[in-house]
Protein backbone atom coordinates (compact mmCIF):
# COMPACT_ATOMS: atom_id res chain seq x y z
CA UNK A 1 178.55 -68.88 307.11
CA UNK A 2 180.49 -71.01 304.50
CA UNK A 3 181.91 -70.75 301.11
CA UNK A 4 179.04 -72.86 299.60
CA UNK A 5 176.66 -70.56 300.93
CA UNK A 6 178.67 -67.48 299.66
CA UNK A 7 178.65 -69.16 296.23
CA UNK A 8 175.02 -70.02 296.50
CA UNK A 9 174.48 -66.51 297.35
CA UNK A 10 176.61 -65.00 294.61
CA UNK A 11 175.19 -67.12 291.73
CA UNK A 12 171.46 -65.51 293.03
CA UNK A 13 172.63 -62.17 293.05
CA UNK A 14 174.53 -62.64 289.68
CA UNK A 15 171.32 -64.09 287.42
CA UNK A 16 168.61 -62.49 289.65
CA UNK A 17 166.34 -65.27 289.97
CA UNK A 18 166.69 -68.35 292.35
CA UNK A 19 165.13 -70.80 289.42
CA UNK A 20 167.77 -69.77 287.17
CA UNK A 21 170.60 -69.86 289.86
CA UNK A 22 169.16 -73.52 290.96
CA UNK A 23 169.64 -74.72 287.25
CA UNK A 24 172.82 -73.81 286.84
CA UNK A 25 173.96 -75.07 290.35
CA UNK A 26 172.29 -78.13 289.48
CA UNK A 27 170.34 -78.40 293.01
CA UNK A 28 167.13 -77.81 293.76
CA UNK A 29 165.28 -74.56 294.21
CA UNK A 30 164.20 -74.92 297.84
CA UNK A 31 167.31 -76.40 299.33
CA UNK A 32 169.43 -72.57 297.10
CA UNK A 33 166.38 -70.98 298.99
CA UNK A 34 166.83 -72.36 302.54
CA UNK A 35 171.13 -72.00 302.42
CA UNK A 36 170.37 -68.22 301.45
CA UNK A 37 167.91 -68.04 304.35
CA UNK A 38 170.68 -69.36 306.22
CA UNK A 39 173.05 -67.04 305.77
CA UNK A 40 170.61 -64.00 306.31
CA UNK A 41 169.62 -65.62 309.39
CA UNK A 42 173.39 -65.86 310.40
CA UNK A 43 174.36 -62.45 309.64
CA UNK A 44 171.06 -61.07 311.17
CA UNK A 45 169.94 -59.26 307.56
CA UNK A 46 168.42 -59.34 304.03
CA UNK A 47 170.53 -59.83 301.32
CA UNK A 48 167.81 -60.12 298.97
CA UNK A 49 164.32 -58.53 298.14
CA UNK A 50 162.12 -60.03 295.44
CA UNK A 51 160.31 -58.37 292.79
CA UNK A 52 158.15 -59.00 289.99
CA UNK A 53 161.05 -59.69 287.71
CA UNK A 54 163.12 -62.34 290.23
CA UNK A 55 165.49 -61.06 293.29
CA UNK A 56 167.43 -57.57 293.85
CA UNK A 57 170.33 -56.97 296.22
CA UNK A 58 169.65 -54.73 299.29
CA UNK A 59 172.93 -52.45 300.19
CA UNK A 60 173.40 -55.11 303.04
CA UNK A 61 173.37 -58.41 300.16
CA UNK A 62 175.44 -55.57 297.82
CA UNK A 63 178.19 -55.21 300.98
CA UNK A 64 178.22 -59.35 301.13
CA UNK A 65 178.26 -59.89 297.50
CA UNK A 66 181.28 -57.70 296.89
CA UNK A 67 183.39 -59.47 299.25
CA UNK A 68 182.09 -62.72 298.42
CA UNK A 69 183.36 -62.39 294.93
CA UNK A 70 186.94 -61.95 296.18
CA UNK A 71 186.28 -64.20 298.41
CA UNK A 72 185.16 -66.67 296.44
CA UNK A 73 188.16 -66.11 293.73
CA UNK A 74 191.43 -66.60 296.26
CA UNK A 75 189.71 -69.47 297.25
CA UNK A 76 189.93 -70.69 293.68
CA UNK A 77 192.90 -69.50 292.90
CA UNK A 78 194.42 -70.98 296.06
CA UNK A 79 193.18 -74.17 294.74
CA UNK A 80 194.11 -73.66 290.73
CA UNK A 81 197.88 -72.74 292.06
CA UNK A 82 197.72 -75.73 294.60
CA UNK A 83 196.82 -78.08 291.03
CA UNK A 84 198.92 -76.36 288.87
CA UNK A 85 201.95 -77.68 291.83
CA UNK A 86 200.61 -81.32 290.86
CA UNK A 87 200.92 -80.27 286.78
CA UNK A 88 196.91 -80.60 286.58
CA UNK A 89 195.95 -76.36 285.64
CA UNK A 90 192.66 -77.06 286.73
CA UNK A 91 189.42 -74.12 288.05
CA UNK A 92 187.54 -71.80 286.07
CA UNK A 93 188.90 -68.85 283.41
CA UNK A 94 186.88 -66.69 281.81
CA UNK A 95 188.12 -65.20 278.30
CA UNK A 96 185.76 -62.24 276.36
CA UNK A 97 186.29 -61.99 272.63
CA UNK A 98 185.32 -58.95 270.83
CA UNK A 99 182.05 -61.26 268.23
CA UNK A 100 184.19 -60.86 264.65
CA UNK A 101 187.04 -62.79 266.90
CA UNK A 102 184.31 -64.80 269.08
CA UNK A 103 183.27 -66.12 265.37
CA UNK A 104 186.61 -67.12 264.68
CA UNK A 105 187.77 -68.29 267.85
CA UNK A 106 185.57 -69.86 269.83
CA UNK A 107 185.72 -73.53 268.53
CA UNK A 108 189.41 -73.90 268.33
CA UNK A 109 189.51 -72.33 271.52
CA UNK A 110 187.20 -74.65 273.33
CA UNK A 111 188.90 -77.73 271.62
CA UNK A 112 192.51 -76.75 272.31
CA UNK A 113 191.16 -75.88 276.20
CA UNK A 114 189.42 -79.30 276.62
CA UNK A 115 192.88 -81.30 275.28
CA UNK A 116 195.23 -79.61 276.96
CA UNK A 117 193.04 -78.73 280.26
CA UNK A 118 190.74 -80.91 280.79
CA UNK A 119 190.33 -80.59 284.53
CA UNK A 120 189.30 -76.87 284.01
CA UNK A 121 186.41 -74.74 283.14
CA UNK A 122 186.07 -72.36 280.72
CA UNK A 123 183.50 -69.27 280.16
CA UNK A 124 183.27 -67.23 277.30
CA UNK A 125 181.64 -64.20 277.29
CA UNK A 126 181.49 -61.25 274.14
CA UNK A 127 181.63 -57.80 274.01
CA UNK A 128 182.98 -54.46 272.53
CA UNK A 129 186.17 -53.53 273.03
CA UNK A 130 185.32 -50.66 275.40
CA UNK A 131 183.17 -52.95 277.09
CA UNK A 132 185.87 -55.88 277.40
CA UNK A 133 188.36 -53.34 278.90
CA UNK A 134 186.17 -52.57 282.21
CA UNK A 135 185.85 -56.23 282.34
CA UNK A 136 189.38 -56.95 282.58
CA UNK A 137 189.85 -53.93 284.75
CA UNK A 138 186.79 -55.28 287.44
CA UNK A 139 188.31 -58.96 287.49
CA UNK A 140 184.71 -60.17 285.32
CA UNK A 141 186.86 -61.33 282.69
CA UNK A 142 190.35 -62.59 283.23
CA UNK A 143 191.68 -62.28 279.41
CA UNK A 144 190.41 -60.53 276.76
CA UNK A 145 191.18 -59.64 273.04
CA UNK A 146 190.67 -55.87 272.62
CA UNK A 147 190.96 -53.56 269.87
CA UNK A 148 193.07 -50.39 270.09
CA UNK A 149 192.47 -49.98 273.53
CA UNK A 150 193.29 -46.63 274.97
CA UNK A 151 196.07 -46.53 278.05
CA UNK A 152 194.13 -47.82 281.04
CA UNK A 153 196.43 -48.18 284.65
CA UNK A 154 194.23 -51.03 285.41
CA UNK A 155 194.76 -53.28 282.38
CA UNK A 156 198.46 -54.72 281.05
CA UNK A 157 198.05 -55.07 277.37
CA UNK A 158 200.09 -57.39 274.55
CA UNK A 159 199.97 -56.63 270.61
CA UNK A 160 198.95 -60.02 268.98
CA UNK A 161 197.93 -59.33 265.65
CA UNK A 162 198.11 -55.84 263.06
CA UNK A 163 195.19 -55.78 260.59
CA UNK A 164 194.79 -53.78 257.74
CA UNK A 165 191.50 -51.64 257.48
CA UNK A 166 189.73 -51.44 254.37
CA UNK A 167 186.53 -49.64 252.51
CA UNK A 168 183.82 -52.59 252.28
CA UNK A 169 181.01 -52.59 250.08
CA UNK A 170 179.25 -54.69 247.85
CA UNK A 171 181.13 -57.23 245.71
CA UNK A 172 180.99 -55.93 241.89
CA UNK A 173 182.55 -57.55 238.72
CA UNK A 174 185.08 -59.73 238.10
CA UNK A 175 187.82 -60.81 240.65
CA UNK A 176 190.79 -58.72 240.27
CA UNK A 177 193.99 -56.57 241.26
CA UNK A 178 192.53 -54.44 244.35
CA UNK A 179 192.58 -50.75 244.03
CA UNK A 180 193.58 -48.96 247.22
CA UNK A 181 191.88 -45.81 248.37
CA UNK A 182 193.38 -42.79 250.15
CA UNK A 183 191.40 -41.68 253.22
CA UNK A 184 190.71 -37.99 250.95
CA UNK A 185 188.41 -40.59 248.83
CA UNK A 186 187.05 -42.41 251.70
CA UNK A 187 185.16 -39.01 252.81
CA UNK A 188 183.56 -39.43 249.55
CA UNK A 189 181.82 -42.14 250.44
CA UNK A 190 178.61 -42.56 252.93
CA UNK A 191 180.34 -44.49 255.94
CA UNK A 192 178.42 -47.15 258.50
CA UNK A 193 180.22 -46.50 260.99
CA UNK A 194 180.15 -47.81 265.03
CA UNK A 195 179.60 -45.08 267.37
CA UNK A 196 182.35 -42.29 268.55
CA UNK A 197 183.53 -45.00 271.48
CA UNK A 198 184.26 -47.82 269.29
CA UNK A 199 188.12 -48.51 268.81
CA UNK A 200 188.13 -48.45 265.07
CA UNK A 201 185.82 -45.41 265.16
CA UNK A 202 188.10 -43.57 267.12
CA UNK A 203 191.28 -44.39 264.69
CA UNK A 204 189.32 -43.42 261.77
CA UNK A 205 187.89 -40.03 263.48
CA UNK A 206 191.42 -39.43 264.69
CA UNK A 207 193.59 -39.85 261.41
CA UNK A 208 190.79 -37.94 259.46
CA UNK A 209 191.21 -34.92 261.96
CA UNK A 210 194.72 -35.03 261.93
CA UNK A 211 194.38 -34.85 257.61
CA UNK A 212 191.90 -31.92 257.94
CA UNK A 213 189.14 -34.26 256.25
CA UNK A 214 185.38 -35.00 257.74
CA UNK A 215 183.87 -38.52 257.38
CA UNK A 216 181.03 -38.98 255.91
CA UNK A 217 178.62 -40.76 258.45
CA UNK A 218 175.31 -42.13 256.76
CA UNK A 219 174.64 -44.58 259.85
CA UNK A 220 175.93 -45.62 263.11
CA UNK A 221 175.79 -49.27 263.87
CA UNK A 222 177.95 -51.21 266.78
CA UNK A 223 177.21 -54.65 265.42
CA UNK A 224 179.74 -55.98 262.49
CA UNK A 225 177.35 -58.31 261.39
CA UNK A 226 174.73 -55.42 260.90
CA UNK A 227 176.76 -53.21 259.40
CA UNK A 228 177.74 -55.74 256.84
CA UNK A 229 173.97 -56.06 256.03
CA UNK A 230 173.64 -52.92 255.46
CA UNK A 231 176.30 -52.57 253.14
CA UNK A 232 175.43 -55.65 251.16
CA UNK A 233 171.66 -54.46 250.81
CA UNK A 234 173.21 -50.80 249.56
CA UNK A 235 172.89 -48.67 252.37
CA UNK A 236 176.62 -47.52 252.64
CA UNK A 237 179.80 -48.28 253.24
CA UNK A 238 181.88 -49.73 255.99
CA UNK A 239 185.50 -50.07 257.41
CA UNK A 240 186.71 -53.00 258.31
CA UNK A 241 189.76 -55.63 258.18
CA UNK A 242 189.64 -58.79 256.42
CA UNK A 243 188.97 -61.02 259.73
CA UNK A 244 185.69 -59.52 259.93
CA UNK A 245 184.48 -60.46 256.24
CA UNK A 246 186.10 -63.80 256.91
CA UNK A 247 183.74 -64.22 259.96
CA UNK A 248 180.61 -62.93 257.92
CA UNK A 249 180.65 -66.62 256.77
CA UNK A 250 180.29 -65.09 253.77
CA UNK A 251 183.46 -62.74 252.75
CA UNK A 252 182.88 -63.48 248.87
CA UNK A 253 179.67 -61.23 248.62
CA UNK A 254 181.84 -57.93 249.52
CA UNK A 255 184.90 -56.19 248.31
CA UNK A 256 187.49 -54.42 250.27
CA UNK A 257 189.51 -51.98 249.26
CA UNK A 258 192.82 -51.40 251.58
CA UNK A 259 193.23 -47.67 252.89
CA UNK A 260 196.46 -45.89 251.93
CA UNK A 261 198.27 -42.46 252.02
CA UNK A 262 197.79 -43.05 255.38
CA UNK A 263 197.68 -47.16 255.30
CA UNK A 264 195.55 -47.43 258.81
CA UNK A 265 195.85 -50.72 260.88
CA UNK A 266 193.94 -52.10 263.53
CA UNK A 267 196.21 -53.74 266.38
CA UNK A 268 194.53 -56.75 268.21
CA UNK A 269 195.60 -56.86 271.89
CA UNK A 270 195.67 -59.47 274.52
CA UNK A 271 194.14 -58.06 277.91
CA UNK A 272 195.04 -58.83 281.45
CA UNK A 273 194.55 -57.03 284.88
CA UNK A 274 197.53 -54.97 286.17
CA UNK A 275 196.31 -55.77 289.57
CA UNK A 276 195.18 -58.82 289.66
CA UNK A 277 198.22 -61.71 289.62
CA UNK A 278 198.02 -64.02 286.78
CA UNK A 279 196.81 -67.80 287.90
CA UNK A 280 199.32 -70.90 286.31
CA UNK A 281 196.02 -71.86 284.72
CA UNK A 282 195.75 -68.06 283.44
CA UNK A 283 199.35 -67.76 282.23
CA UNK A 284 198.70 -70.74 279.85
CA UNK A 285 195.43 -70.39 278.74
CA UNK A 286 196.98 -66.68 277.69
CA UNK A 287 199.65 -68.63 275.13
CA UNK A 288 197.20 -70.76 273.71
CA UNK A 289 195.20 -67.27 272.93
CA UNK A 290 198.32 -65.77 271.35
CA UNK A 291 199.36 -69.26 269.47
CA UNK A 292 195.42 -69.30 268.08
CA UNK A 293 195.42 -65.61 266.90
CA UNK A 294 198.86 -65.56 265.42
CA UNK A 295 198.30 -69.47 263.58
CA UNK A 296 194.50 -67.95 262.35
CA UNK A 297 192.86 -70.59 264.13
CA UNK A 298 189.43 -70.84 262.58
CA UNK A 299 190.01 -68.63 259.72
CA UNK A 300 188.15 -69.67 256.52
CA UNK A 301 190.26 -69.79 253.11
CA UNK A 302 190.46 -66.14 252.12
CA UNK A 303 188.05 -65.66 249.43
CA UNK A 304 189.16 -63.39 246.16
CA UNK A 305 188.64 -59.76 246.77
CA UNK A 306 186.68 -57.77 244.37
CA UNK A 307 187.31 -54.44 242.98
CA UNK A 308 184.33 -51.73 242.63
């Protein structure tokens, strides 16, 4: 057994196939397929058992593949810390935006990474916020931006950025002093809402509750994108902050209306494992996160909000 076979091994198990694990190894199919026959001949098992769909884990390759992971990880971070002694951060970091963030982020991000680290690799990967969370807490991702997350032993959290929710819909008329609207008028109005575990859904449930008031929940819809689609072809309403519009690519076809009496605000936090310690390559790439959120890296020029 060595590490290359371990990582051969884990990058099979990972993608389920040994075609797509040989393309992104960058070596041939037959030579991944002969180290992983290796290693089962070695250990006197099968780690793997194919199907029509590409390769599964058997609770022997599950066993392997869970210590491989760590395995494979101390090695690398034995190595990053062993760079980072030299001044060169170098290995691989893998960052998970929630996709209204992932919109704005991702190309500053990848250009301020390749400057300042150039012999390191990055991954980005997207998700909810309830999603991102396990992530962090599993060791998948290393840092994440999360919304409101709830308190969670496994994850260390850092506020980065407050933003103000608003009622969305439609832009109407002419550009114009924005009317707030209390959270009594925003049950008025048919809401597109995420489901119950989304962050924001959660807030808005919660401070209703707490006001004696029931939203009004036309349709539930996890995707900002979609909801805004919705709204703009007159299906409902949505809550949202200003970031998200900005990412639309489009921010001028909607209004938004800040909420008030109570003024509700969505904290952005940076995400990192209680557990696991921080690499020198980690502990950097997490200020360039917080310099890019707090500067609005990638932000468009705010359009003019329009009143209803």
């Amino acid at each position: 057994m060595n590490l290359k076979q371990l990582e051969y091994f884990v990058r099979v198990a990972e993608l389920g196939s040994f075609s797509k694990a040989a393309t992104v190894l960058s070596i041939a199919q037959p030579a991944l397929s002969r180290q992983v026959r290796l290693l089962e001949t070695d250990l006197h098992v099968t780690l793997l058992t194919r199907n029509g769909r590409g390769v599964v884990l058997t609770e022997m390759g599950q066993r392997l593949f869970d210590h491989s992971v760590g395995i494979l990880q101390l090695v690398a971070r034995v190595t990053e810390e062993i760079e980072a002694a030299r001044n060169v951060p170098s290995g691989r970091i893998v960052i998970g935006l929630p996709p209204s963030m992932g919109r704005r982020l991702t190309l500053p991000l990848v250009d301020a990474f390749r400057r300042q680290f150039p012999k390191a690799r990055l991954a980005i990967v997207e998700g909810l916020s309830a999603h991102l969370t396990e992530w962090v807490a599993t060791g998948r991702v290393e840092i994440a931006l999360i919304h409101n997350p709830e308190p969670n032993p496994a994850i260390e959290v850092i506020p980065v950025l407050d933003e103000v929710l608003g009622l969305v819909g439609p832009a109407q008329g002419r550009a114009g002093k924005v009317k707030p609207l209390t959270l009594a008028e925003l049950a008025a109005y048919p809401l597109i809402l995420p489901e119950r575990t989304h962050s924001m859904r959660r807030l808005l449930e919660t401070q209703a509750a707490l006001s004696g008031l029931k939203l009004n929940v036309a349709l539930e819809v996890s995707s900002v994108q979609s909801i805004l689609e919705l709204v703009a072809a007159g299906h409902g309403y949505g809550v949202l902050a200003q970031t998200a519009l900005a990412a639309s690519g489009r921010p001028e076809a909607f209004s938004l209306r800040p909420l008030v009496k109570p003024a509700l605000t969505s904290t952005l936090f940076l995400a990192v494992s209680a557990h696991k310690p921080a690499t020198p390559l980690g502990r950097q790439v997490l200020r360039l996160l917080q310099e890019l959120v707090q500067s609005g890296a990638g932000a468009p020029e705010p359009a003019h909000t329009k009143t209803r």
